[in-house]
C-alpha atoms as a PDB file:
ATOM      1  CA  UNK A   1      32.677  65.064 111.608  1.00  0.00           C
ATOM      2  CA  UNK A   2      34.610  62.273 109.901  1.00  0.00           C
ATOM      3  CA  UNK A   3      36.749  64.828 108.127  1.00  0.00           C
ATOM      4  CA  UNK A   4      37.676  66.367 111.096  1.00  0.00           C
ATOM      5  CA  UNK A   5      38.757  63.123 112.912  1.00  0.00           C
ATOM      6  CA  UNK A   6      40.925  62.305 109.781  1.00  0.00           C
ATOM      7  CA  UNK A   7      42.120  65.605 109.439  1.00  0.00           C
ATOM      8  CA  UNK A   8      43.387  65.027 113.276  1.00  0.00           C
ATOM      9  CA  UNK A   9      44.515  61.646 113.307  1.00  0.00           C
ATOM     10  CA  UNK A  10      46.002  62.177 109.424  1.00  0.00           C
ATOM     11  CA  UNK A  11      44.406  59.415 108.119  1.00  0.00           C
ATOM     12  CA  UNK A  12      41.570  57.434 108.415  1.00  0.00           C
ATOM     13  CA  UNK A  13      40.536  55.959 112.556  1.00  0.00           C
ATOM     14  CA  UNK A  14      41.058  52.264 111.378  1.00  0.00           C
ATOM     15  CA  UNK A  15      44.755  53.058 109.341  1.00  0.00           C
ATOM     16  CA  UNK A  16      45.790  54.648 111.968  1.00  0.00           C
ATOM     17  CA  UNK A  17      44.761  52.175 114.474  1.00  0.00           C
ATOM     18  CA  UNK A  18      46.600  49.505 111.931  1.00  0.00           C
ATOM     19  CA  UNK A  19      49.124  51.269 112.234  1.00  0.00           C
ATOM     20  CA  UNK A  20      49.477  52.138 116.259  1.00  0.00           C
ATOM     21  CA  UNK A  21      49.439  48.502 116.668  1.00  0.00           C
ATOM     22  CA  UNK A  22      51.842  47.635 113.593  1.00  0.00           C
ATOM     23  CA  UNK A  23      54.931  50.079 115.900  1.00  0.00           C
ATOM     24  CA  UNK A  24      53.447  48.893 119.025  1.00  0.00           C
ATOM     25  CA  UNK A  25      54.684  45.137 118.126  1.00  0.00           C
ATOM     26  CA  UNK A  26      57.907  46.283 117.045  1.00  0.00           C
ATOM     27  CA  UNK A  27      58.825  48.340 119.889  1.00  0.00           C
ATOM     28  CA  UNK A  28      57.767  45.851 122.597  1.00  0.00           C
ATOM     29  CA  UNK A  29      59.864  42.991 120.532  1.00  0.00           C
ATOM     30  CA  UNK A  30      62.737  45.537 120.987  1.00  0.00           C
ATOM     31  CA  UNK A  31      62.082  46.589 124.458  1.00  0.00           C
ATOM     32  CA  UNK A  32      61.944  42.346 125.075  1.00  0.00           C
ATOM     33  CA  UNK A  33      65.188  42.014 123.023  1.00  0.00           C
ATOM     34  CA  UNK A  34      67.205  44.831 125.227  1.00  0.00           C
ATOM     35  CA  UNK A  35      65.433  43.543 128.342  1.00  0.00           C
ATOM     36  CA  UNK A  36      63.906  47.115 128.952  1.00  0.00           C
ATOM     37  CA  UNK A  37      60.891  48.168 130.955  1.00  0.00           C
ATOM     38  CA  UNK A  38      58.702  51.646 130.489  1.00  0.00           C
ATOM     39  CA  UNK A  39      59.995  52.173 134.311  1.00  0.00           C
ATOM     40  CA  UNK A  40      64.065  51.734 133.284  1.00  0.00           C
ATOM     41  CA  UNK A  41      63.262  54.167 130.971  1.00  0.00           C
ATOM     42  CA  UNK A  42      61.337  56.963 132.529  1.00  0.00           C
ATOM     43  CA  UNK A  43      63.801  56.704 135.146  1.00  0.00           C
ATOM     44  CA  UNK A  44      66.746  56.696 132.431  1.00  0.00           C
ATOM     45  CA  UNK A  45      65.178  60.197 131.363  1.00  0.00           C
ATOM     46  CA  UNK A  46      64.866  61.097 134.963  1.00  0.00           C
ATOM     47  CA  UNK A  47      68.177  60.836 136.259  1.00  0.00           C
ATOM     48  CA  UNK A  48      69.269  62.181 132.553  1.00  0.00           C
ATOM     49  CA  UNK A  49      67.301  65.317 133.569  1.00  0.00           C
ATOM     50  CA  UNK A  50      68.515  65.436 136.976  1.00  0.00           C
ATOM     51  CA  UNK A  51      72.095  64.837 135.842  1.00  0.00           C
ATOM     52  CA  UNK A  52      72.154  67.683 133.116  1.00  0.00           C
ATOM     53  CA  UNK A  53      70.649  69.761 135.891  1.00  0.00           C
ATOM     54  CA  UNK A  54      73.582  69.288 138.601  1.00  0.00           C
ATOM     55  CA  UNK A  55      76.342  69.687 136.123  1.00  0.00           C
ATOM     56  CA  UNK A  56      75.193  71.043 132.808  1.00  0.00           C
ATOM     57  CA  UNK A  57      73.132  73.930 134.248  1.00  0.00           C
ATOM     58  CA  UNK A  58      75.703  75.113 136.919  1.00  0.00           C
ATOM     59  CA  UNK A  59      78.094  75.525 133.734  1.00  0.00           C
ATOM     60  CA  UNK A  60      75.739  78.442 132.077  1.00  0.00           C
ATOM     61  CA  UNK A  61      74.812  79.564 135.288  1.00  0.00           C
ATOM     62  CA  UNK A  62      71.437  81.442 135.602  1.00  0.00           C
ATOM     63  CA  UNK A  63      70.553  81.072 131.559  1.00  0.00           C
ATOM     64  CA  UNK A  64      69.594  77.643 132.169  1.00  0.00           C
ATOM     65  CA  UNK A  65      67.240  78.565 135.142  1.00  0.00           C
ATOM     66  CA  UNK A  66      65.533  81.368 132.944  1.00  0.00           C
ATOM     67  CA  UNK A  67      65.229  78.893 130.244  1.00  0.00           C
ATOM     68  CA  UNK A  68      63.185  76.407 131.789  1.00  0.00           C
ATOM     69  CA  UNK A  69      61.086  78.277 134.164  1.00  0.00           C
ATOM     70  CA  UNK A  70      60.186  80.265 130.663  1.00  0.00           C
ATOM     71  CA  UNK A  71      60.072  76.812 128.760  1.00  0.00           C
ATOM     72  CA  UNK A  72      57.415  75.929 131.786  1.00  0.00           C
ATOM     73  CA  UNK A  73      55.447  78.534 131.108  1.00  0.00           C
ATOM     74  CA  UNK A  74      55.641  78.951 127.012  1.00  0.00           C
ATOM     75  CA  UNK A  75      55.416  75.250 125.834  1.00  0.00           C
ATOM     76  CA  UNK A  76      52.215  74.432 127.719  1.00  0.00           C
ATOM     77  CA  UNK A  77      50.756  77.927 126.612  1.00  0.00           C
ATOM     78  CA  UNK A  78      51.819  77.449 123.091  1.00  0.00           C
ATOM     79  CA  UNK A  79      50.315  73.863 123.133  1.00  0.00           C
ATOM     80  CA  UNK A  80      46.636  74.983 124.800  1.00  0.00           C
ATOM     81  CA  UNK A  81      47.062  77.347 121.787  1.00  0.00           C
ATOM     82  CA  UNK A  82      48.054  75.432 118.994  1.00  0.00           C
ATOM     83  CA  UNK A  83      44.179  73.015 119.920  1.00  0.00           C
ATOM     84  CA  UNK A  84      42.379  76.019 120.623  1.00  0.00           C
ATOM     85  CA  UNK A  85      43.589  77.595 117.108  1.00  0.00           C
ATOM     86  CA  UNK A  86      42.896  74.026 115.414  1.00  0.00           C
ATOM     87  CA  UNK A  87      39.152  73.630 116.111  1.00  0.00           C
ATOM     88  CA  UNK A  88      38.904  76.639 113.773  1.00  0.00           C
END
């Protein structure tokens, strides 16, 4: 059992939990330094997304439409996959 949770995490719980809280520090200092909130960012990414789609999208015309209603469809599938496959 322990193997397996190492093998997962890629080291041992309590490294890895060092560790977690070791980039957790850092990044909030940042976020504190920059003034930036989890919010300001998901909606950064948001409107990003949005943005691309108005503009970006209409440029390559229907390619972009295939590729993300096939990226909706593949990345989740290949995902479920790649845990089913790893319990093995």
């Amino acid at each position: 059992m322990s193997d397996g949770v190492n093998k997962f995490l890629g080291d041992s719980p309590l490294r890895v939990l060092v560790k977690l809280v070791v980039v957790s520090i850092l990044v909030g200092f940042v976020m504190t330094v920059f003034d930036w909130r989890p919010m300001d960012l998901l909606d950064g990414i948001r409107d990003f997304v949005v943005d691309l789609w108005r503009s970006g999208f209409a440029a390559l015309g229907r390619v972009g439409d295939y590729l993300l209603l096939g990226a909706a469809v593949v990345i989740p599938a290949f995902i479920i996959l790649r845990l089913l496959s790893y319990r093995r």
